[in-house]
Protein backbone atom coordinates (compact mmCIF):
# COMPACT_ATOMS: atom_id res chain seq x y z
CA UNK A 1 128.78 130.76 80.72
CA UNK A 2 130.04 133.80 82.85
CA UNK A 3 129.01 136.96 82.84
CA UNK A 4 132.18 138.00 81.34
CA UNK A 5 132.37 135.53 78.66
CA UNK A 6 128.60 137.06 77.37
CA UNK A 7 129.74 140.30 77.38
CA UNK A 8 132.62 138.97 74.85
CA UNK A 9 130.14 137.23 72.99
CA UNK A 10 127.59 140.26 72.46
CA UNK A 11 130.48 142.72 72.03
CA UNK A 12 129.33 143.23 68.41
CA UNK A 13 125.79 144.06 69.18
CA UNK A 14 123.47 146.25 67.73
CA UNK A 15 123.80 150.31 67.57
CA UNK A 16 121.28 152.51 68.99
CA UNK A 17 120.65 155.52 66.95
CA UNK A 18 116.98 155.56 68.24
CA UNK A 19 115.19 154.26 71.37
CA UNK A 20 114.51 150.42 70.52
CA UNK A 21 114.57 146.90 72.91
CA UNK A 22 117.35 144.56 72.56
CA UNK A 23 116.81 141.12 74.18
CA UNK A 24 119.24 137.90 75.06
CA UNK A 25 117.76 134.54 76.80
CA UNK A 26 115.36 135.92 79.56
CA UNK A 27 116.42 139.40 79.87
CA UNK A 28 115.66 142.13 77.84
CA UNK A 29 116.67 146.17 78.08
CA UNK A 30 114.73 149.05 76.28
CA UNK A 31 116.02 152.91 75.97
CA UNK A 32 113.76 155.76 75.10
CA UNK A 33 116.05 158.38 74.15
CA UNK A 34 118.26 159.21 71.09
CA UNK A 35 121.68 158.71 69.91
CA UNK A 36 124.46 158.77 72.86
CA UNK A 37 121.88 160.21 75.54
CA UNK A 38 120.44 157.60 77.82
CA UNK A 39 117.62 159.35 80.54
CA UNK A 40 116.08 156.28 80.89
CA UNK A 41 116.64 152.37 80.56
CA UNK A 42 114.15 149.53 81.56
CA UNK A 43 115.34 146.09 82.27
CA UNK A 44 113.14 143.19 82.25
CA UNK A 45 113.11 139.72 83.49
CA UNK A 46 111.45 137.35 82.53
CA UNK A 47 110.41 134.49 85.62
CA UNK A 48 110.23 130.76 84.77
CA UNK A 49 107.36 128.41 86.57
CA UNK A 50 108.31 129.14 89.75
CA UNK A 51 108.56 131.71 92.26
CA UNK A 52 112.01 133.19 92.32
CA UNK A 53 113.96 136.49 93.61
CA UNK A 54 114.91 138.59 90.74
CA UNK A 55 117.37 140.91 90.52
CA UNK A 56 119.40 143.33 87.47
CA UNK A 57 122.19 145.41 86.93
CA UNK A 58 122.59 148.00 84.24
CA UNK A 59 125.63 149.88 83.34
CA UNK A 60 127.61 150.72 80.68
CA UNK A 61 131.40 150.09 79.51
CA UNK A 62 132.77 153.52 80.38
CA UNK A 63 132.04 153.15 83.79
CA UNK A 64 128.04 154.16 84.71
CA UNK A 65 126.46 151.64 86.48
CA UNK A 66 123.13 151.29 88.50
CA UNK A 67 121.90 148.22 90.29
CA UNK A 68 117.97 147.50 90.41
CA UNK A 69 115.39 146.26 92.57
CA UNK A 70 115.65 142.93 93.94
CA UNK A 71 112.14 141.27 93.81
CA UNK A 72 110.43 138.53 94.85
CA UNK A 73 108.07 137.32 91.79
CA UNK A 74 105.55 134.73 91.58
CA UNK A 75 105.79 131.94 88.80
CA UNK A 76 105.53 133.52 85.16
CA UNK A 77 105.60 137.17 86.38
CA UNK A 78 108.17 139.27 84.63
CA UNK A 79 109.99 141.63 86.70
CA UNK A 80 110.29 145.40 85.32
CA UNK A 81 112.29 147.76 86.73
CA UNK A 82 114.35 151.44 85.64
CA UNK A 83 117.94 153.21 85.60
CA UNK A 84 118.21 156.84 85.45
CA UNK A 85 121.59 157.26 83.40
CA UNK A 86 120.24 160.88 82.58
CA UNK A 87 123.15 161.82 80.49
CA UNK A 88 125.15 161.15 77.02
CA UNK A 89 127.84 158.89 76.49
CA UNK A 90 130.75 159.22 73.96
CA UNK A 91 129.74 157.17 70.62
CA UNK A 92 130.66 153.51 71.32
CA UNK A 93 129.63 153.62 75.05
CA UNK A 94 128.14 149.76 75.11
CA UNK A 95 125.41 150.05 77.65
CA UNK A 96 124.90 146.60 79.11
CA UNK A 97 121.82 145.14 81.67
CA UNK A 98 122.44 141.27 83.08
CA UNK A 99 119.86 139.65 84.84
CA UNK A 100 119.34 137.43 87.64
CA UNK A 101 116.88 135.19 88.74
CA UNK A 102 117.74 132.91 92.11
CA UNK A 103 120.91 134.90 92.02
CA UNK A 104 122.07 133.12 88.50
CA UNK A 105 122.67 135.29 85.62
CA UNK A 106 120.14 134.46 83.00
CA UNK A 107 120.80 137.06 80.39
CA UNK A 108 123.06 139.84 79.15
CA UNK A 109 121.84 142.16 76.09
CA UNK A 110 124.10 144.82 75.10
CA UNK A 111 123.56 148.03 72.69
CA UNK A 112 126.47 150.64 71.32
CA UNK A 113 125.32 153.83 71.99
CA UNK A 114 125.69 155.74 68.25
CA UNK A 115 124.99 159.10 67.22
């Protein structure tokens, strides 16, 4: 499935009105900050058996976007890595991170940013 095709899929997800982690398949993103202001966002990856190079993007649908780290990772090693938005987002912002691992897209969790 594309990358576009998940973002229809998870268009409905979840509101954040408080910091919280929202995962799909092997990627997962967490915000620590209330309501519509995003400071920071973690992405995480999580590796399969072997060693792969791991990569994420975060951004949201009003046009913010930040790419990550790309990492080489040993076998069952998650990657971890941050985005700075550092600043609030009119209500219904989606903020989106997809991950990659061996340049495949292996996950795509979305939140609406609420007040």
């Amino acid at each position: 499935m594309s990358a576009a095709a998940c973002g229809l899929v998870l268009a409905a997800g979840p509101p954040a009105a408080a910091e919280g982690k929202w995962c799909n398949h092997s990627v997962c993103i967490e915000t620590y900050d209330h309501g519509t202001y995003a400071g920071r966002v973690e992405v995480s990856v999580t590796n399969t058996n072997q060693p792969n190079r791991i990569s994420a993007r975060v951004w949201t649908t009003n046009g913010w976007s930040s790419p990550t780290k790309v990492e080489d990772v040993g076998a069952f090693r998650t990657y971890r890595d941050q985005a700075y938005p550092q600043r609030h987002f009119p209500a219904g912002t989606r903020l989106c991170a997809e991950g990659f691992r061996g340049g495949h897209s292996v996950g795509l969790p979305c939140v609406t940013l609420t007040n």
